[in-house]
Protein backbone atom coordinates (compact mmCIF):
# COMPACT_ATOMS: atom_id res chain seq x y z
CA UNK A 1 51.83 -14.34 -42.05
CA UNK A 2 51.65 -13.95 -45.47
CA UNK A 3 54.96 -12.25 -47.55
CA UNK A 4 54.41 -9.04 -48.96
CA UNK A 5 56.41 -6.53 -50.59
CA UNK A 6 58.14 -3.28 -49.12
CA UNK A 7 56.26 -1.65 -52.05
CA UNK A 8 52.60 -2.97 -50.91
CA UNK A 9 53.83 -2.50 -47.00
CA UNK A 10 54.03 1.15 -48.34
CA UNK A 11 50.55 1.15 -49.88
CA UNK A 12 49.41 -0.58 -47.07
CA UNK A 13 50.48 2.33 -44.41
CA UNK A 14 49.48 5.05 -46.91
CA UNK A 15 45.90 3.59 -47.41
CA UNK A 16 45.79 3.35 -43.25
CA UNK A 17 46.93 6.77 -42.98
CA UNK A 18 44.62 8.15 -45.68
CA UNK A 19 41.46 6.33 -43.39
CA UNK A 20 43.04 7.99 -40.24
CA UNK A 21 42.92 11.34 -41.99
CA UNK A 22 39.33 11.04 -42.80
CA UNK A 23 38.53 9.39 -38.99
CA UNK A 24 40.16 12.67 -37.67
CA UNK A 25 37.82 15.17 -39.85
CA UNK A 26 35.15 12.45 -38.64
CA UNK A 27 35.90 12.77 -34.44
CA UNK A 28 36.69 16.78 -35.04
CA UNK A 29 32.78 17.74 -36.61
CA UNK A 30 31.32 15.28 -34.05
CA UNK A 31 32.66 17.42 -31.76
CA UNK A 32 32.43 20.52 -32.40
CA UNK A 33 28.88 20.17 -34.68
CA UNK A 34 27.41 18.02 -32.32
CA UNK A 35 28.83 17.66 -28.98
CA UNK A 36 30.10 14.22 -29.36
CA UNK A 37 33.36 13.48 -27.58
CA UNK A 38 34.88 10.33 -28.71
CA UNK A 39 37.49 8.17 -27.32
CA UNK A 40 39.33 4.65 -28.11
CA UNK A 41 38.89 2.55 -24.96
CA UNK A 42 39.12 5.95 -22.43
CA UNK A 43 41.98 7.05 -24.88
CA UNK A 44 41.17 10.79 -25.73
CA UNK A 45 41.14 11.08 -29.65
CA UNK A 46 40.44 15.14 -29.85
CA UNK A 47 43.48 16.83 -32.03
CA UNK A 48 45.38 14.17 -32.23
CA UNK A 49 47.70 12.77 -35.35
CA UNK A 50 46.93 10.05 -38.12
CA UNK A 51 50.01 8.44 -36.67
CA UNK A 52 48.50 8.75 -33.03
CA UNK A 53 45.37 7.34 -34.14
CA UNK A 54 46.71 4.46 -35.96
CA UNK A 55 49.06 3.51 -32.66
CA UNK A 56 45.89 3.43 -30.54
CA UNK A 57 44.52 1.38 -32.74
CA UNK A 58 47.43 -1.41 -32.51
CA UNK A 59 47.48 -0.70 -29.07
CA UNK A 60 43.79 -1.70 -28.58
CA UNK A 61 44.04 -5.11 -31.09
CA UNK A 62 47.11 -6.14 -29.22
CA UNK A 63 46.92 -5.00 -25.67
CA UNK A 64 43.27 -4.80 -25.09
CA UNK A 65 42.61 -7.54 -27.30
CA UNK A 66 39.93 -6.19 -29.45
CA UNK A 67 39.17 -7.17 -32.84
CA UNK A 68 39.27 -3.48 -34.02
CA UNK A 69 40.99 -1.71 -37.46
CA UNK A 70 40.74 1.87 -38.52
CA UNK A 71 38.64 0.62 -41.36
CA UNK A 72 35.83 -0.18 -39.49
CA UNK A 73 36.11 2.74 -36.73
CA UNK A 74 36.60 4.90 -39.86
CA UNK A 75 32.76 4.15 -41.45
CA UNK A 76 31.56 3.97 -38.02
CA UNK A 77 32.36 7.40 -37.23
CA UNK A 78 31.46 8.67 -40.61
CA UNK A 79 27.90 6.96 -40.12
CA UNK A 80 27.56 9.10 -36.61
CA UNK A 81 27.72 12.37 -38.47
CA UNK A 82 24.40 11.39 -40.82
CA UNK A 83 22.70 10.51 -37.34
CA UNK A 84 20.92 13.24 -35.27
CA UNK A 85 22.81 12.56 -31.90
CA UNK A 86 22.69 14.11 -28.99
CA UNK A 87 25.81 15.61 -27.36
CA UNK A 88 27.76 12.78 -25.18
CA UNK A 89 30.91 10.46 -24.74
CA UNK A 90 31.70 7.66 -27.14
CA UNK A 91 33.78 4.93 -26.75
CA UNK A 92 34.41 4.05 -31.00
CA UNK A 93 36.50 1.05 -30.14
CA UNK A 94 33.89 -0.34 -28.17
CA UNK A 95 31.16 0.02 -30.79
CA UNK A 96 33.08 -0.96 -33.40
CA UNK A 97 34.33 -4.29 -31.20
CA UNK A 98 30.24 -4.63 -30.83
CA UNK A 99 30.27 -4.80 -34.86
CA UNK A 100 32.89 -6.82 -35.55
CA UNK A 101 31.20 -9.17 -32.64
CA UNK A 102 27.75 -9.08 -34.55
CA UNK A 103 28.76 -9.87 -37.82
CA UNK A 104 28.84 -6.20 -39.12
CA UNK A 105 28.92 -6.13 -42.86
CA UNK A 106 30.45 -2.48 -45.01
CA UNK A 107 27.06 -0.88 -45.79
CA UNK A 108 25.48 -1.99 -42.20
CA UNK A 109 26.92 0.72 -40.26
CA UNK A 110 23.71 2.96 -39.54
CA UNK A 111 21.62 0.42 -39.00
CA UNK A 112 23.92 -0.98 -36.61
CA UNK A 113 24.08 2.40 -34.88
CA UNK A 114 20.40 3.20 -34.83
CA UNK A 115 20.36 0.08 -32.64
CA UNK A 116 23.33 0.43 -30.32
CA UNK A 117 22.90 4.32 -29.78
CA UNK A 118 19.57 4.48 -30.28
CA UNK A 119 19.14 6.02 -26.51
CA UNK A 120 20.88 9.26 -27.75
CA UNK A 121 19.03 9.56 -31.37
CA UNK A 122 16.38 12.26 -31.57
CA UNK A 123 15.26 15.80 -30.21
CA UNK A 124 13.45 13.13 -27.70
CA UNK A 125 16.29 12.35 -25.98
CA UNK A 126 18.20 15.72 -25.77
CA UNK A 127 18.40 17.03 -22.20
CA UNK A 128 19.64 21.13 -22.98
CA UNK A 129 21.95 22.21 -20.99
CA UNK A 130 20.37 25.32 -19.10
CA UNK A 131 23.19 28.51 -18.69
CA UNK A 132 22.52 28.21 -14.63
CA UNK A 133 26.09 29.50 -13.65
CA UNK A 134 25.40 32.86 -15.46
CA UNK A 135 22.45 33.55 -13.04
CA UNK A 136 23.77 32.47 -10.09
CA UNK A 137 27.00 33.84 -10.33
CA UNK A 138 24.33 37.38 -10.48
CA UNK A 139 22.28 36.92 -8.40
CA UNK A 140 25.99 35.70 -5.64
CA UNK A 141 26.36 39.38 -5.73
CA UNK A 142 22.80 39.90 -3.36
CA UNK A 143 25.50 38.43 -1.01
CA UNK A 144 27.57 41.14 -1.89
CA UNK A 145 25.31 43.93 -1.10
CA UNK A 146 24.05 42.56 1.55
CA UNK A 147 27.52 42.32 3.36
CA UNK A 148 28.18 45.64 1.77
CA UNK A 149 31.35 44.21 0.08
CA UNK A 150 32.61 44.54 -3.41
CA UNK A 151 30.96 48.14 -4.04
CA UNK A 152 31.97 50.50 -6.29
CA UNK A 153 33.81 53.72 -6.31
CA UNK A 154 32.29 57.35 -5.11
CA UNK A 155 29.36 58.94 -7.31
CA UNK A 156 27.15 61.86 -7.11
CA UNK A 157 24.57 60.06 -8.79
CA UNK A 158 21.08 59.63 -7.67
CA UNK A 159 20.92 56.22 -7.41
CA UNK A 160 24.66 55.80 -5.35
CA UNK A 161 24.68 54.27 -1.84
CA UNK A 162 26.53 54.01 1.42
CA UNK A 163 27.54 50.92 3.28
CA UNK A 164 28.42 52.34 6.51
CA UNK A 165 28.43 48.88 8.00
CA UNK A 166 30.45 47.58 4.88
CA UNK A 167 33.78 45.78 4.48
CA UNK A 168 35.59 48.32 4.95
CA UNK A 169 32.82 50.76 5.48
CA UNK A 170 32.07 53.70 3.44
CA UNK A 171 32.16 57.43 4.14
CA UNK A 172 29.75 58.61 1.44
CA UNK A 173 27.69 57.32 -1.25
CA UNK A 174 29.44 54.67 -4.15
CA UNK A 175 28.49 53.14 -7.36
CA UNK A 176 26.22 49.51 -5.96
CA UNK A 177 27.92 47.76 -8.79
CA UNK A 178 27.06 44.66 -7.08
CA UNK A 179 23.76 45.57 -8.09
CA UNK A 180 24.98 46.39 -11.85
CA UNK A 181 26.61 42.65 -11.98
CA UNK A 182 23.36 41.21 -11.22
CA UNK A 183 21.93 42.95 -13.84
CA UNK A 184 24.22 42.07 -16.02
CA UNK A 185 24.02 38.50 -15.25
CA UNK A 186 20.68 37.96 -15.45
CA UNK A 187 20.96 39.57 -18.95
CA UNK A 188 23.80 37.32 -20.19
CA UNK A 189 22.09 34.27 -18.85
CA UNK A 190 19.01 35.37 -20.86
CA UNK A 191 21.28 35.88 -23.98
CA UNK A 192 22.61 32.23 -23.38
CA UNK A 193 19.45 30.78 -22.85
CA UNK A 194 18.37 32.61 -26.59
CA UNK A 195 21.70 31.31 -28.08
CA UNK A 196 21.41 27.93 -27.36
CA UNK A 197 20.31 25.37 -29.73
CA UNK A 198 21.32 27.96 -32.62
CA UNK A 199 24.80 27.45 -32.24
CA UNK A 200 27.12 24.94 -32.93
CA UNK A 201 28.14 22.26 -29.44
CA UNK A 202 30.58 24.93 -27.42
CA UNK A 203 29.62 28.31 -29.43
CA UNK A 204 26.94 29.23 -27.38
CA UNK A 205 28.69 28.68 -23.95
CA UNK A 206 32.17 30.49 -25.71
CA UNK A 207 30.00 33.57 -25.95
CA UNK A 208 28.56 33.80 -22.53
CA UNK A 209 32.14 33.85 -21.41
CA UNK A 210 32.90 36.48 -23.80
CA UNK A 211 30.17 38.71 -22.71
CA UNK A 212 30.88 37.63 -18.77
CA UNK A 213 34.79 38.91 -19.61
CA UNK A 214 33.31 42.38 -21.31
CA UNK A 215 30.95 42.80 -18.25
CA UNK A 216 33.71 42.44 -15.70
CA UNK A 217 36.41 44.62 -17.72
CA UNK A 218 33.77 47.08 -17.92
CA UNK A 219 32.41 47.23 -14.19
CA UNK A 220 36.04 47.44 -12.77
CA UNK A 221 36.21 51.15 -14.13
CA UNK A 222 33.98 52.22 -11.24
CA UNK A 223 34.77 49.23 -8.74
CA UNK A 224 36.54 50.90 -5.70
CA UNK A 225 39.83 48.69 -5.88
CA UNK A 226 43.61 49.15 -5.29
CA UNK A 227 45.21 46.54 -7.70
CA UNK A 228 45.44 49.47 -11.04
CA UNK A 229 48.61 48.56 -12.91
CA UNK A 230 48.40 50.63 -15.46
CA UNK A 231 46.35 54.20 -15.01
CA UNK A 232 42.65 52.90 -14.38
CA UNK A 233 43.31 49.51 -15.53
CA UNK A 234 43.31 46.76 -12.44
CA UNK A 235 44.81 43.31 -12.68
CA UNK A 236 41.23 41.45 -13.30
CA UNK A 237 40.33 43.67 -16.38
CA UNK A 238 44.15 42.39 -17.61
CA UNK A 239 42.46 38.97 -17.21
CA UNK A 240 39.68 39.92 -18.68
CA UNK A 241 41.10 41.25 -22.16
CA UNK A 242 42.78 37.51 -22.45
CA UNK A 243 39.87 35.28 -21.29
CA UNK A 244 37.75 37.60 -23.97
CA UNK A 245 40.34 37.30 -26.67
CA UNK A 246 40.98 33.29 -26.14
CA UNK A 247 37.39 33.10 -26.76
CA UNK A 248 37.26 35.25 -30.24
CA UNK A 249 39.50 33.14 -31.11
CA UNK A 250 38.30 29.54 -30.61
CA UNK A 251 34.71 31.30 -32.02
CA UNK A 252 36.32 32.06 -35.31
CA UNK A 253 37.74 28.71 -35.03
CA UNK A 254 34.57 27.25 -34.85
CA UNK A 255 33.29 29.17 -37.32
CA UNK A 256 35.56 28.08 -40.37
CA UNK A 257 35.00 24.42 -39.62
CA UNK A 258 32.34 23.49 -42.76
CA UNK A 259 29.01 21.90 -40.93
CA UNK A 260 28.63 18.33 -42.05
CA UNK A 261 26.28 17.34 -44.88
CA UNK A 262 22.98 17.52 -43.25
């Protein structure tokens, strides 16, 4: 092993850390721009620190034995972002093991990756994921009315029911908000199926949950239930308000991430 100086041990570590910086804005818009989850030999590499990333990468040369270094993982994963991918789950240690194995040279990288990924390159090759749940967590509530469960509270209104063979049964006529839900899920699925493909990887599916938390804070105001905490407010609308917050929140995060350079 060569001698070297404390003073270029010190560069040495800064220049690592400065290409672990960049790998982590790398991994993060892969992510959330395109869907990409990567990992270092099944280690997770989502939020986690330069440091962490530079350990993982000793980890792999000396425990796993692959001729990896952050340089190469580092222009690897910078060369995914110019590459129209389709959303899946990398393993960056093993591709960049693949280019140490093949002779990779700096400048190589895409061409290289055109190769080895070429199987998830391309509108061709993108299998959209369809917002199925949405609907069928709607149309669950023909179940519902059927069994004459989960109905609503009493209404004068022309279009209220009875369930006189319900669970429990009822004595006059109540909202069918199992009827309303479907509605409402069929909509939302509809709105999901619109939002998709316009939205950054996760945005799309963030907002269905938002609007699924609005419809079920709203329907419990005429739900015939006897879990109110506070005035008209029941325990699942409580839920509701936090669910539909967390996902405002992770939106906006979303949203101040800069897309990558087309």
């Amino acid at each position: 092993m060569p001698n070297i100086s404390y003073d270029e041990m010190v560069q040495n570590r800064i220049a690592h850390e400065k290409l672990a910086t960049r790998s982590i804005k790398a991994i993060n818009d892969l992510w959330y721009d395109k869907g990409i989850e990567m990992v270092l030999f099944r280690n997770q590499l989502i939020d986690k620190r330069a440091s962490e990333i530079l350990s993982l990468h000793n980890y792999a040369h000396k425990m796993v034995g692959k001729p990896i270094d952050v340089e190469a993982t580092t222009a690897l994963l910078e060369a995914m972002l110019t590459l129209d991918l389709c959303p899946a789950r990398m393993d960056i240690g093993r591709l960049a093991s693949e280019w140490h194995e093949t002779g990779g040279q700096p400048g190589s990288e895409i061409a290289f990756l055109e190769k080895q990924l070429a199987g998830f390159i391309g509108p061709e090759n993108y299998t959209p994921t369809q917002p199925k749940d949405v609907v069928l967590y709607g149309f669950g509530r023909i179940g519902c009315f059927l069994t004459g469960c989960c109905y609503g509270s009493e209404t004068d209104l022309s279009w209220g029911m009875a369930f006189p063979q319900g669970s429990p049964p009822t004595e006059g006529l109540v909202h069918p908000t199992q009827l309303y839900e479907l509605a409402a899920g069929v909509a939302i699925w509809l709105v999901g199926r619109r939002l998709l493909g316009r939205l950054r990887a996760g945005e799309a599916g963030l907002w269905v949950l938002s609007l699924l938390s609005l419809e079920r804070f709203l329907i419990e105001f005429v739900r015939a239930k006897d879990d109110r905490i506070l005035g008209s407010f029941t325990v699942a609308q409580a839920v509701a308000v936090g669910v539909l917050a967390l996902c405002l929140f992770l939106i906006a995060r979303l949203r101040r991430r800069p897309r990558p350079a087309p």
